[in-house]
C-alpha atoms as a PDB file:
ATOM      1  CA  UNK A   1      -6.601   8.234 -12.660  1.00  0.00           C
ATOM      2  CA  UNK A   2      -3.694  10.596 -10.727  1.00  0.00           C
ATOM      3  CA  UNK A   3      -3.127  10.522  -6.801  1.00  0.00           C
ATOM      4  CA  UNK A   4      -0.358  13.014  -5.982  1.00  0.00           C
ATOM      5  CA  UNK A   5       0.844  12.385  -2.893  1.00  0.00           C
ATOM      6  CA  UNK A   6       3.753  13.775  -0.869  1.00  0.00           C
ATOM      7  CA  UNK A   7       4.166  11.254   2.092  1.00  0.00           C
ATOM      8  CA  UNK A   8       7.625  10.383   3.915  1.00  0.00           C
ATOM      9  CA  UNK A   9       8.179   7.499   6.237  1.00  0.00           C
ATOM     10  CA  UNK A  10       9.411   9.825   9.133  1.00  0.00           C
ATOM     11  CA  UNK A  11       5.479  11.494   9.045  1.00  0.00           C
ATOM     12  CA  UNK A  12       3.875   8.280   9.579  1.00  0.00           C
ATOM     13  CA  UNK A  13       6.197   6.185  11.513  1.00  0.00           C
ATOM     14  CA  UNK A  14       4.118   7.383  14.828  1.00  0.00           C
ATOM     15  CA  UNK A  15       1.456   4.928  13.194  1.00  0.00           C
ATOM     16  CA  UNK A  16       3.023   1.858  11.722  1.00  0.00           C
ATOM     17  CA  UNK A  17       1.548  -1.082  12.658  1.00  0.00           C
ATOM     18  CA  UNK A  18       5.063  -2.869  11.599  1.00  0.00           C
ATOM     19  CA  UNK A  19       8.028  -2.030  10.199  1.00  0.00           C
ATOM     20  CA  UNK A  20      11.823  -2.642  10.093  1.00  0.00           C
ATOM     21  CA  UNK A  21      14.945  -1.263  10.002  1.00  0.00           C
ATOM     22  CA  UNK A  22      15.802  -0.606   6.099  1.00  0.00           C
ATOM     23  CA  UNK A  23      18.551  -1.116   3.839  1.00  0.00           C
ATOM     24  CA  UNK A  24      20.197   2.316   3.269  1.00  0.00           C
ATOM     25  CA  UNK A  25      20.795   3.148   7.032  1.00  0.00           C
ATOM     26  CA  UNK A  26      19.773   0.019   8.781  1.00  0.00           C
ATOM     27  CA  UNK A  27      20.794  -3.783   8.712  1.00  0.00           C
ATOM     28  CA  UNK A  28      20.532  -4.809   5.293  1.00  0.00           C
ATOM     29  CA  UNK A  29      18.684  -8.567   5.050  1.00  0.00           C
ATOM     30  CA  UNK A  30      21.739 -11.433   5.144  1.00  0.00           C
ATOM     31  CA  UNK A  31      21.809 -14.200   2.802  1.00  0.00           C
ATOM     32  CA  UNK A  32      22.622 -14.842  -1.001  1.00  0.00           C
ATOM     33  CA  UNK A  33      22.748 -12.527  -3.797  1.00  0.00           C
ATOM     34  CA  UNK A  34      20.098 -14.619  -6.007  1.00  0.00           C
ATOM     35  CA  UNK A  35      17.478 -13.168  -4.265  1.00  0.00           C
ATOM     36  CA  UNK A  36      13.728 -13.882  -6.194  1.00  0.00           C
ATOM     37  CA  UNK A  37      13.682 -11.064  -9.358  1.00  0.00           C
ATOM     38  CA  UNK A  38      10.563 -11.279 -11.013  1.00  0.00           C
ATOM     39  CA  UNK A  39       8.431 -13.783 -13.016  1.00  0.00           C
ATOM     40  CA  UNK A  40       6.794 -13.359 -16.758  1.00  0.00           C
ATOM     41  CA  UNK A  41       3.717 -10.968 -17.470  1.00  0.00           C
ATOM     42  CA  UNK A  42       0.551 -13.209 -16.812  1.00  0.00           C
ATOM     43  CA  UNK A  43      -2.202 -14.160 -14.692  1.00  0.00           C
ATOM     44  CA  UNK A  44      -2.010 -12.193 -11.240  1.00  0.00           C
ATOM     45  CA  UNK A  45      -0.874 -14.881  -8.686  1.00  0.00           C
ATOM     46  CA  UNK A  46      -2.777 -14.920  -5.349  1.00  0.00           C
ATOM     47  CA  UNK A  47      -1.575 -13.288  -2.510  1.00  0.00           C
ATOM     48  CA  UNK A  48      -2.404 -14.656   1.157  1.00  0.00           C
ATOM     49  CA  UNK A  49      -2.814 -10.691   2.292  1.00  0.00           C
ATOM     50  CA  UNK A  50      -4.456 -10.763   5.605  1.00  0.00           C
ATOM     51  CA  UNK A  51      -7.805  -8.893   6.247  1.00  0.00           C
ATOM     52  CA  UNK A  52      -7.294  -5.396   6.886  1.00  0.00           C
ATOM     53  CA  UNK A  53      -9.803  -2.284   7.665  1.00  0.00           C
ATOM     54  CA  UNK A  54      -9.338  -0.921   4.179  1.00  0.00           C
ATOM     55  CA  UNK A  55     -10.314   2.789   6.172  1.00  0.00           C
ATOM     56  CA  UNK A  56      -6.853   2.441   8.435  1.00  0.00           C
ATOM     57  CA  UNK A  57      -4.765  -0.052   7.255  1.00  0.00           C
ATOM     58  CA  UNK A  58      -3.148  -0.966   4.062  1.00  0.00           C
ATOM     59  CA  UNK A  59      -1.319  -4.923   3.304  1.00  0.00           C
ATOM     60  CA  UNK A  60       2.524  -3.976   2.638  1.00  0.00           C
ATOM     61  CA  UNK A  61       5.035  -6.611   1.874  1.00  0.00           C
ATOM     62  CA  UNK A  62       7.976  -7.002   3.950  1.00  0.00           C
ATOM     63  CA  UNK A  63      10.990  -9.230   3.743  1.00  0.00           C
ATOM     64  CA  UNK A  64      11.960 -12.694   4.825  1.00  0.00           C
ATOM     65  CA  UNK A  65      15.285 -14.447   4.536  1.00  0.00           C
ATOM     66  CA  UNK A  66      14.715 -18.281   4.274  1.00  0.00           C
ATOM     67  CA  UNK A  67      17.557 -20.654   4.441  1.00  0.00           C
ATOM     68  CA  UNK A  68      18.859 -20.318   1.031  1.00  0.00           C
ATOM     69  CA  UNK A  69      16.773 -16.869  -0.457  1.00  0.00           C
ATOM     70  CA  UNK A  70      14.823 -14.175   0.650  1.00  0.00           C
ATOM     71  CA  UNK A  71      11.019 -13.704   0.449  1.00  0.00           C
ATOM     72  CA  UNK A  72       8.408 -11.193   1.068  1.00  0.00           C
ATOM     73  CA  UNK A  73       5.374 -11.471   3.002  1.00  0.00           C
ATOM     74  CA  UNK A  74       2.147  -9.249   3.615  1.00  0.00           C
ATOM     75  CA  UNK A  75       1.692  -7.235   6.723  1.00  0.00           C
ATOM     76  CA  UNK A  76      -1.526  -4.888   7.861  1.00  0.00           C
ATOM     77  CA  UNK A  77       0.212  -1.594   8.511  1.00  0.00           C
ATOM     78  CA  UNK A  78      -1.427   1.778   8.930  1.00  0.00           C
ATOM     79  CA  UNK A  79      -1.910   4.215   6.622  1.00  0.00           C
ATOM     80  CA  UNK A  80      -1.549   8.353   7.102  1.00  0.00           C
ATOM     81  CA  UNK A  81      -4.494   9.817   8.147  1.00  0.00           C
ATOM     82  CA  UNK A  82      -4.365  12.431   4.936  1.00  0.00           C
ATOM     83  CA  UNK A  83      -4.039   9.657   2.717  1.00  0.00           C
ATOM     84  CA  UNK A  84      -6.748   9.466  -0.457  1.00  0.00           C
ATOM     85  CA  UNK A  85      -9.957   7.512   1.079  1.00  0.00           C
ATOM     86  CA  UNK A  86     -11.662   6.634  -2.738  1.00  0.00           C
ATOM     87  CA  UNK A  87     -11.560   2.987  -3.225  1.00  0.00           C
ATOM     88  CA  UNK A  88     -10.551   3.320  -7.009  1.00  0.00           C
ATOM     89  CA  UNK A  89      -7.513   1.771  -7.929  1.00  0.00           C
ATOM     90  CA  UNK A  90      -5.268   4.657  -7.734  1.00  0.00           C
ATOM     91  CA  UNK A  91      -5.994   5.990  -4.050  1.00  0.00           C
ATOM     92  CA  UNK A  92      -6.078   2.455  -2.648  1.00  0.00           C
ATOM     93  CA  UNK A  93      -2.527   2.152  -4.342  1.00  0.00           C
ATOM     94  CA  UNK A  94      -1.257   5.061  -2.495  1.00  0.00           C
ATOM     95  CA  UNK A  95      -2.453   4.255   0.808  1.00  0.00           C
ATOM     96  CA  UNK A  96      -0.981   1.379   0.125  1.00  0.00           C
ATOM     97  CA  UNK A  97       2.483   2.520  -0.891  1.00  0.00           C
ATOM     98  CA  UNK A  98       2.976   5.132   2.166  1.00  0.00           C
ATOM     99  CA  UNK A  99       1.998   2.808   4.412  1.00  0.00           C
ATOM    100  CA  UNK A 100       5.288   0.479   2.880  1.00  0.00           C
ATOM    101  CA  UNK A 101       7.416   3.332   2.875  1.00  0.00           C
ATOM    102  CA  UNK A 102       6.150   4.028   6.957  1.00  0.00           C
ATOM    103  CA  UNK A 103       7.533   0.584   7.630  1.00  0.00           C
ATOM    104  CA  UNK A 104      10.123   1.372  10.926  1.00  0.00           C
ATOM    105  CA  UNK A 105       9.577  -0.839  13.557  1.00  0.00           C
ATOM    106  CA  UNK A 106       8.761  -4.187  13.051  1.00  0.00           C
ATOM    107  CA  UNK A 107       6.653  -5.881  15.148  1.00  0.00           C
ATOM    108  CA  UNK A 108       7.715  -9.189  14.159  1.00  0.00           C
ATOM    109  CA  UNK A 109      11.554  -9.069  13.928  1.00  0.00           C
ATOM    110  CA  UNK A 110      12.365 -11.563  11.644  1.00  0.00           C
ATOM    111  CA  UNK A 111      11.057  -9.023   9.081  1.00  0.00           C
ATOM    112  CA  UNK A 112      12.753  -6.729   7.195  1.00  0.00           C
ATOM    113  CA  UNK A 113      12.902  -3.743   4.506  1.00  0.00           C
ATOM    114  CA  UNK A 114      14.729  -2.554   1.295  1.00  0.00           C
ATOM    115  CA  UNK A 115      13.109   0.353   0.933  1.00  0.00           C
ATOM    116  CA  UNK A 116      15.507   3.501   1.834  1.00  0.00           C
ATOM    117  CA  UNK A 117      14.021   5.364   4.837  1.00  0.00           C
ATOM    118  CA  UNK A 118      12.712   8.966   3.819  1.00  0.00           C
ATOM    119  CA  UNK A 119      11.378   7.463   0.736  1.00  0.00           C
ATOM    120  CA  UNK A 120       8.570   9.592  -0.505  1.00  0.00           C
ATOM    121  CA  UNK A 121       5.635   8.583  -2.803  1.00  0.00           C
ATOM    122  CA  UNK A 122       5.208  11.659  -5.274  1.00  0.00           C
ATOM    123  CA  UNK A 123       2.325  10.236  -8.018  1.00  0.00           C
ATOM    124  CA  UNK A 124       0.363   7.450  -8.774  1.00  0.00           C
ATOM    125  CA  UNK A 125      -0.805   7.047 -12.628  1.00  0.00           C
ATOM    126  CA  UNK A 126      -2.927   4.264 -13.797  1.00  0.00           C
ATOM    127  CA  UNK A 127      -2.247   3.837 -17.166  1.00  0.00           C
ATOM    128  CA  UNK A 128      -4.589   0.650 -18.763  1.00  0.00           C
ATOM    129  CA  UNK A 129      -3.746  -1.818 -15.987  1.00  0.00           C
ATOM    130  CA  UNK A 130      -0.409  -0.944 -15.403  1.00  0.00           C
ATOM    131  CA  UNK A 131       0.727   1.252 -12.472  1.00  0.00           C
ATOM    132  CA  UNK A 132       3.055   4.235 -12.545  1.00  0.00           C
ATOM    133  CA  UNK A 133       4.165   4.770  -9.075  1.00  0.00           C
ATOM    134  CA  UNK A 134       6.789   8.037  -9.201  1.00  0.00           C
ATOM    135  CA  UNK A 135       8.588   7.781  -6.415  1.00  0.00           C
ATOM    136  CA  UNK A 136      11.448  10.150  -4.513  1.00  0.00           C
ATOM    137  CA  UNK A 137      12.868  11.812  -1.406  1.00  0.00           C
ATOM    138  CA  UNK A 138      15.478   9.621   0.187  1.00  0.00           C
ATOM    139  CA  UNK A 139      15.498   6.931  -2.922  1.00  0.00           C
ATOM    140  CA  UNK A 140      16.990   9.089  -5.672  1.00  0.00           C
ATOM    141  CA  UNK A 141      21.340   8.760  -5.015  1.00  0.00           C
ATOM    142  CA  UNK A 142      20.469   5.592  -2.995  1.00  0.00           C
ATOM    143  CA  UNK A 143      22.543   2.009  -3.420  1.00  0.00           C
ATOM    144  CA  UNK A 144      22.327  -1.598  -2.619  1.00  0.00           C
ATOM    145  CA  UNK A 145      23.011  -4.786  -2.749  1.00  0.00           C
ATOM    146  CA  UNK A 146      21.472  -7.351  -5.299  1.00  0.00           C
ATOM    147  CA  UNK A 147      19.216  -9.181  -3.033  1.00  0.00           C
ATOM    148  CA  UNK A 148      18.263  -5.720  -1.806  1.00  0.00           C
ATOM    149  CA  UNK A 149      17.138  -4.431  -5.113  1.00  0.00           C
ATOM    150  CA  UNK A 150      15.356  -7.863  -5.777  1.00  0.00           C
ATOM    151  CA  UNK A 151      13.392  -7.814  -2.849  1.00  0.00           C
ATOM    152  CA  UNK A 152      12.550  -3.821  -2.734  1.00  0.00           C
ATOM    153  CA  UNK A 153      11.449  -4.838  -6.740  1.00  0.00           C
ATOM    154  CA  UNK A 154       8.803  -7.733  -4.851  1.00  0.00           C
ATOM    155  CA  UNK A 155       8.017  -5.283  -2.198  1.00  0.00           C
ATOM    156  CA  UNK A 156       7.239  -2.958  -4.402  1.00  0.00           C
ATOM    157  CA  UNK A 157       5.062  -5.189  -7.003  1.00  0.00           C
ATOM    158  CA  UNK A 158       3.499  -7.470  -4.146  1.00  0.00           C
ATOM    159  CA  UNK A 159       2.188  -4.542  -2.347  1.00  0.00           C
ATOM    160  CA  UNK A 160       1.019  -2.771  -4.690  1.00  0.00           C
ATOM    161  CA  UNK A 161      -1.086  -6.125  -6.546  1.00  0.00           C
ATOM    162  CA  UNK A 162      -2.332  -6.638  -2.791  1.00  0.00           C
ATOM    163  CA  UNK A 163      -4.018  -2.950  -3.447  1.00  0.00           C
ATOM    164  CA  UNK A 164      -5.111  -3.413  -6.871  1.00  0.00           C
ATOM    165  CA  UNK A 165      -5.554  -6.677  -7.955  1.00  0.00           C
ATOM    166  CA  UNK A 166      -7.101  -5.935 -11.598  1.00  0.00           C
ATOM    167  CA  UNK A 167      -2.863  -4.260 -12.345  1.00  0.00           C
ATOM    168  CA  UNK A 168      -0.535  -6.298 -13.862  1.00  0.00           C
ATOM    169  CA  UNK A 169       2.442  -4.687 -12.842  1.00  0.00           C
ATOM    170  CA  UNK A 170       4.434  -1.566 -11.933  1.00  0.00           C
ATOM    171  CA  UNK A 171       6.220   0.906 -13.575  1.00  0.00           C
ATOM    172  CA  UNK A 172       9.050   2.660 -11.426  1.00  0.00           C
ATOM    173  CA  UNK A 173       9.854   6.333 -11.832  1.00  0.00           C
ATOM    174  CA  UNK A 174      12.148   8.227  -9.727  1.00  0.00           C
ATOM    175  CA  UNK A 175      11.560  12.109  -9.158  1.00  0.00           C
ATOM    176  CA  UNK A 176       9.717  12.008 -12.207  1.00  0.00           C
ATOM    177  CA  UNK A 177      11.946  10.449 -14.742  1.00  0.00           C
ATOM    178  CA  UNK A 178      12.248   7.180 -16.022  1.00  0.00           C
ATOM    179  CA  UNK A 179      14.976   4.726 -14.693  1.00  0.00           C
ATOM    180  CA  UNK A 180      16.480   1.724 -16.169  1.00  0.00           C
ATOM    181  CA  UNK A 181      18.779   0.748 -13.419  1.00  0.00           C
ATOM    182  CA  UNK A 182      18.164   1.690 -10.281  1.00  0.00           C
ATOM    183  CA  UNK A 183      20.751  -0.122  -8.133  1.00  0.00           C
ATOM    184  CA  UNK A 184      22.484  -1.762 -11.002  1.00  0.00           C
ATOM    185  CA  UNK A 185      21.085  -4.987 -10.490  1.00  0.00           C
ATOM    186  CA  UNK A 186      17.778  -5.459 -12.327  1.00  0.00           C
ATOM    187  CA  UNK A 187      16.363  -3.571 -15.338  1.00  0.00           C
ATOM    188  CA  UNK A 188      13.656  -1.482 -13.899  1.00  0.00           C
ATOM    189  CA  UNK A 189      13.063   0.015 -17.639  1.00  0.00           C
ATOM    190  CA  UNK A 190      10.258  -2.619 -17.766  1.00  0.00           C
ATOM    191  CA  UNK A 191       7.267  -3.060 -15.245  1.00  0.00           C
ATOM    192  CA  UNK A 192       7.819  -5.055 -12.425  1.00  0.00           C
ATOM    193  CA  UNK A 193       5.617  -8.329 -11.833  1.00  0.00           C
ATOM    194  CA  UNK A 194       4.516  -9.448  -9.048  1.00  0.00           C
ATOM    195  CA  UNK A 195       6.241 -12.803  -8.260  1.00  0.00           C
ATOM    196  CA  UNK A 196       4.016 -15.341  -6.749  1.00  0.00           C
ATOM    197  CA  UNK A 197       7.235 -17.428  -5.912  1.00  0.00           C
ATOM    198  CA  UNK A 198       8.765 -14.969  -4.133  1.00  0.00           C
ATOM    199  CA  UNK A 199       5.999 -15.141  -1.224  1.00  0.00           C
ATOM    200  CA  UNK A 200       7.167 -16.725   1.422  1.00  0.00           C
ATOM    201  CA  UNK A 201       6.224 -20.790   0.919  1.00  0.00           C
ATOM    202  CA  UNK A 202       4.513 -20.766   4.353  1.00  0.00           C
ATOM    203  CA  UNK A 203       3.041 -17.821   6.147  1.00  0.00           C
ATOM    204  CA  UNK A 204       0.995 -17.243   9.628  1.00  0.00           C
ATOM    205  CA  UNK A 205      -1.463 -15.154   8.465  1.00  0.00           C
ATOM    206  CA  UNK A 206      -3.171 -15.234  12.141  1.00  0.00           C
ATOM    207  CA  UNK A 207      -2.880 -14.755  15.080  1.00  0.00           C
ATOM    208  CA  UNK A 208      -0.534 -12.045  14.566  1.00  0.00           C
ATOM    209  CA  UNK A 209       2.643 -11.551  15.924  1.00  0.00           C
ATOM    210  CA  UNK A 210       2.269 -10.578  19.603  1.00  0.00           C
ATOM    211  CA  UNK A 211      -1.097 -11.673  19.889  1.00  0.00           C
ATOM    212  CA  UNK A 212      -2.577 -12.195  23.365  1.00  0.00           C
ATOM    213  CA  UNK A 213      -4.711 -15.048  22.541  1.00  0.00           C
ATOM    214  CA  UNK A 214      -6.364 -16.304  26.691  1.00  0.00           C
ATOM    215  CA  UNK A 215      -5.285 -19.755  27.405  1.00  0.00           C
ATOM    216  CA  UNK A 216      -6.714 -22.784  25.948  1.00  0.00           C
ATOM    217  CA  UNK A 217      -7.373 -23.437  22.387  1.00  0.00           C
ATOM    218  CA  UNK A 218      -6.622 -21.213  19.641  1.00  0.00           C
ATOM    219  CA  UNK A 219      -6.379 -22.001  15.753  1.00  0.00           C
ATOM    220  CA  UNK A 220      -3.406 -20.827  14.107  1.00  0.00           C
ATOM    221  CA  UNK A 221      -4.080 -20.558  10.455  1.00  0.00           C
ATOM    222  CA  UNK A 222      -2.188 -19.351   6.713  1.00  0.00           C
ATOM    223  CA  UNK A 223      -0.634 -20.207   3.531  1.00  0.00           C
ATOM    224  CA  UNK A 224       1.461 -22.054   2.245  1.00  0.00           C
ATOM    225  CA  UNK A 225       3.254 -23.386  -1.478  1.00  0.00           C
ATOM    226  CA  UNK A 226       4.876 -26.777  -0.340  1.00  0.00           C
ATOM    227  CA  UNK A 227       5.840 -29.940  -1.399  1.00  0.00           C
ATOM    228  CA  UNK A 228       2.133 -32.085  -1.495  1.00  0.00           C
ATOM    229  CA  UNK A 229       0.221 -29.529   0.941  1.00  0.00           C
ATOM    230  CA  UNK A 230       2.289 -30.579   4.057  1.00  0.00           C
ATOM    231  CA  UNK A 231       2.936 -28.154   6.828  1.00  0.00           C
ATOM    232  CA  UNK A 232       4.833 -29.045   9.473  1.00  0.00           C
ATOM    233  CA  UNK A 233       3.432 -27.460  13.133  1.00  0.00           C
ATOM    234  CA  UNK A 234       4.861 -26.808  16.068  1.00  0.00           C
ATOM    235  CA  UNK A 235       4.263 -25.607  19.769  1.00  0.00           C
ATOM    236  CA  UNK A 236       7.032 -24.518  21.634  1.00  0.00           C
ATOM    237  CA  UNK A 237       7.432 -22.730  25.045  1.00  0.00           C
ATOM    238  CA  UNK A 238       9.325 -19.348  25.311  1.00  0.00           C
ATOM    239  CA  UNK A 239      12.515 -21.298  26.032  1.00  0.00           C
ATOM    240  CA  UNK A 240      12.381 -23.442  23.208  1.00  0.00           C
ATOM    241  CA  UNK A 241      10.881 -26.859  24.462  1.00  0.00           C
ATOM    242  CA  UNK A 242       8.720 -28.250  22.374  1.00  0.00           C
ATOM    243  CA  UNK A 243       5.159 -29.075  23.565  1.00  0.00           C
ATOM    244  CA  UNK A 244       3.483 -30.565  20.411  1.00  0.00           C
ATOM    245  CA  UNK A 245       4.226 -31.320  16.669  1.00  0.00           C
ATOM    246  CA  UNK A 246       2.586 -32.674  14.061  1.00  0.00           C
ATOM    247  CA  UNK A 247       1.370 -31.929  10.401  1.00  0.00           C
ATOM    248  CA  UNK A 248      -0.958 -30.290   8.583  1.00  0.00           C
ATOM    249  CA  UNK A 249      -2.354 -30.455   4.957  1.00  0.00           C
ATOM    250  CA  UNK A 250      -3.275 -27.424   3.107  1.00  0.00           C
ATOM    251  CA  UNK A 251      -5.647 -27.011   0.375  1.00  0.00           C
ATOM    252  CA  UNK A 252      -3.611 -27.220  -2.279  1.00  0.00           C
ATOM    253  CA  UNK A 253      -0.188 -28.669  -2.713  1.00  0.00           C
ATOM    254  CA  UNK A 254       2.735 -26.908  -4.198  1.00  0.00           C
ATOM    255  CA  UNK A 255       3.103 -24.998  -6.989  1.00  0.00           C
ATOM    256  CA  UNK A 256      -0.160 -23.727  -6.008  1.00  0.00           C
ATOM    257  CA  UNK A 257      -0.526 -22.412  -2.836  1.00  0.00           C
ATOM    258  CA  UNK A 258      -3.116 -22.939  -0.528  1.00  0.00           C
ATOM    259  CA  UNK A 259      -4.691 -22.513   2.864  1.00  0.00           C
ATOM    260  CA  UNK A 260      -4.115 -24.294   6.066  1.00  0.00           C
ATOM    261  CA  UNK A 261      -5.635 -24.327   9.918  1.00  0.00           C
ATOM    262  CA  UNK A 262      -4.098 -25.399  12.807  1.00  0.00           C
ATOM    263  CA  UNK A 263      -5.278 -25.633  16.717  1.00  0.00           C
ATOM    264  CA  UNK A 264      -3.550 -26.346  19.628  1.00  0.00           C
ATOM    265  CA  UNK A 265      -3.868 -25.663  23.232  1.00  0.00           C
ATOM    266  CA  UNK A 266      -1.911 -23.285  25.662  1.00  0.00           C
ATOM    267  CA  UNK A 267      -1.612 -24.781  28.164  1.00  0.00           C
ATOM    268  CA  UNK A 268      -1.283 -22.343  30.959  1.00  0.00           C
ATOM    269  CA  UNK A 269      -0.556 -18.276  30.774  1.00  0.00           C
ATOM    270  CA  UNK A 270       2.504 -17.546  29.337  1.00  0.00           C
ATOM    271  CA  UNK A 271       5.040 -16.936  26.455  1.00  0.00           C
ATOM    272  CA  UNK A 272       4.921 -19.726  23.519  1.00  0.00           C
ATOM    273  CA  UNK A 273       6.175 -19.671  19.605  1.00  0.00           C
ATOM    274  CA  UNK A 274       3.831 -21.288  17.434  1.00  0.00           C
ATOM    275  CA  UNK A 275       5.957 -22.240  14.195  1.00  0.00           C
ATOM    276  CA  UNK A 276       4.588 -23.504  10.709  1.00  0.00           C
ATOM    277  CA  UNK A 277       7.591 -24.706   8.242  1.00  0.00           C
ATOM    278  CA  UNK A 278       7.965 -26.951   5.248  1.00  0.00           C
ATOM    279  CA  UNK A 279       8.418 -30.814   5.093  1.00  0.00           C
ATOM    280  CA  UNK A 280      12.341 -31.604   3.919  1.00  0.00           C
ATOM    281  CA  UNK A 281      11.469 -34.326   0.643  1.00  0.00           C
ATOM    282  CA  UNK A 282      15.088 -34.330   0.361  1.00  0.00           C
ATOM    283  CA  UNK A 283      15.084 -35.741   4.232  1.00  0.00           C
ATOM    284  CA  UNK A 284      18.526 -33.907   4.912  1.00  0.00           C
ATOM    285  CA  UNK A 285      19.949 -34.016   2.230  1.00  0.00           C
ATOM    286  CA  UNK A 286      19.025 -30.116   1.215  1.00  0.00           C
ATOM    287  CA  UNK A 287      19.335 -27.062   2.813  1.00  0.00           C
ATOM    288  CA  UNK A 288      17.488 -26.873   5.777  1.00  0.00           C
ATOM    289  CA  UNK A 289      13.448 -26.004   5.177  1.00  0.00           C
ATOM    290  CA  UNK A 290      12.076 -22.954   5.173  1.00  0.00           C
ATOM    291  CA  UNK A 291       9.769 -21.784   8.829  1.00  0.00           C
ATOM    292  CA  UNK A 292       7.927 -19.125  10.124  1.00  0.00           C
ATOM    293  CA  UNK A 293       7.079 -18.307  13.687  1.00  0.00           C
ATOM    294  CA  UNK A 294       4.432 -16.154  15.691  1.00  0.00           C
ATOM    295  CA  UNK A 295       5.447 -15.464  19.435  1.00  0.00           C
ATOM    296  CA  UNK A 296       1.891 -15.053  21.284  1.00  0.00           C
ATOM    297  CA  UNK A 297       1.256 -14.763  24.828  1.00  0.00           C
ATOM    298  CA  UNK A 298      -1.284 -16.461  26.533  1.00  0.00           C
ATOM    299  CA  UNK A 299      -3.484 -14.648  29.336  1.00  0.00           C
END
């Protein structure tokens, strides 16, 4: 199955959901150079991609720095309104991709991107249960760092396993042609695979950043890989005090990844950061553990 495409980021940036600045042009992610790579051919690892209107929205896979490494997470963002509407592999694929490449603004802004802006997607191939994504515009005579080229590899293979879940990996071309190196960093000869450690270890899959939940109760929920299922919580105001911590225990402790709810009560209208995290089993003695946060507002 063949999708040609011929999508940019500038066209759709009108209707990104969320988005971020990216590497070529834009603030490149901070943090170390070992940067998740990639993770042996094998059983497709689950992704906590949030529930999306597969008619206007596609989950993309932006990136995270954590304390020590950067991750990538999924976000709903929209997808052009030309884009293929066919729900076979190939046109969900595509969606998918331009709606990465549209990434500009985030709406969380802890997130980032390492995909060069003016990116274009140019084909999509389906070739047993591997995808060929050909890719160009803005990419071709691009450069980064190592962490970049890591995490645009998980962007990349995350997103695109979010859309097709059946593939078992990626194959990169650029303008058509193979290409073994792309930024010098990882060999991109091979198809990529999706790592399921390079999700972040605890996500907020709702509410969503910028929510406007009404005051009262409201149940916070997500994913999470950590050490025996716990997740620390915690409600803050807008000004960082804290209202109420505590734990909670997902599914399904760490390797495996599991789900988690959470609800607490605003108390009154008004700004607050509800944060998820990992427990420390090294109790200080590591770096510090990894969190995620979701400023909502409260009517």
């Amino acid at each position: 199955m063949r999708i040609r495409t011929g999508w940019s980021a500038p066209l759709l940036a009108a209707a990104v959901l969320a988005g971020c600045a990216a590497a070529d042009g834009g603030p490149s992610p901070a943090g170390p150079a070992d940067a998740p790579t990639g993770a042996p051919a094998g059983d497709a690892p689950a992704t906590d991609a949030p529930a999306a209107d597969p008619a206007a929205t596609a989950v993309v896979h932006l990136v995270r720095s954590g304390p020590t490494a950067f991750f990538v997470e999924p976000v709903p963002a929209a997808v052009p309104l030309d884009a293929p509407d066919g729900d076979d592999a190939a046109s969900r694929v595509a969606r998918a991709v331009a709606a990465l490449l549209a990434v500009v603004d985030p709406a969380d802004p802890d997130l980032a991107t390492s995909v060069p802006p003016g990116t274009l997607v140019r084909d999509v191939v389906l070739e047993g249960d591997v995808v060929v994504l050909d890719l160009g515009g803005a990419l071709a005579g691009s450069s980064g760092g190592s962490a970049e080229e890591a995490t645009l590899a998980q962007q990349l293979a995350h997103t695109v396993l979010a859309a097709a879940p059946d593939t078992t990996g990626v194959r990169v071309l650029v303008d058509g042609a193979p290409v073994a190196s792309l930024w010098g960093h990882l060999d991109w000869s091979v198809p990529l695979v999706a790592d399921p450690f390079a999700l972040s270890p605890v996500t907020i899959v709702t509410p969503p950043h910028g929510a406007t939940p009404p005051q009262g109760p409201v149940t916070v929920s997500g994913l999470a890989t950590v050490f025996e299922g716990t997740v620390l919580v915690r409600l803050e105001r807008a000004d960082g005090t804290v209202l109420e911590e505590g734990f909670v225990t997902a599914t399904e402790g760490g390797p495996g990844r599991g789900t988690w709810t959470w609800t607490v009560v605003l108390p009154e209208p008004g700004e607050y950061r509800l944060v998820a995290g990992a427990s420390d089993p090294s109790d200080g003695e590591g770096p510090p553990p990894f969190e995620v946060a979701r400023t909502v507002t409260a009517g």
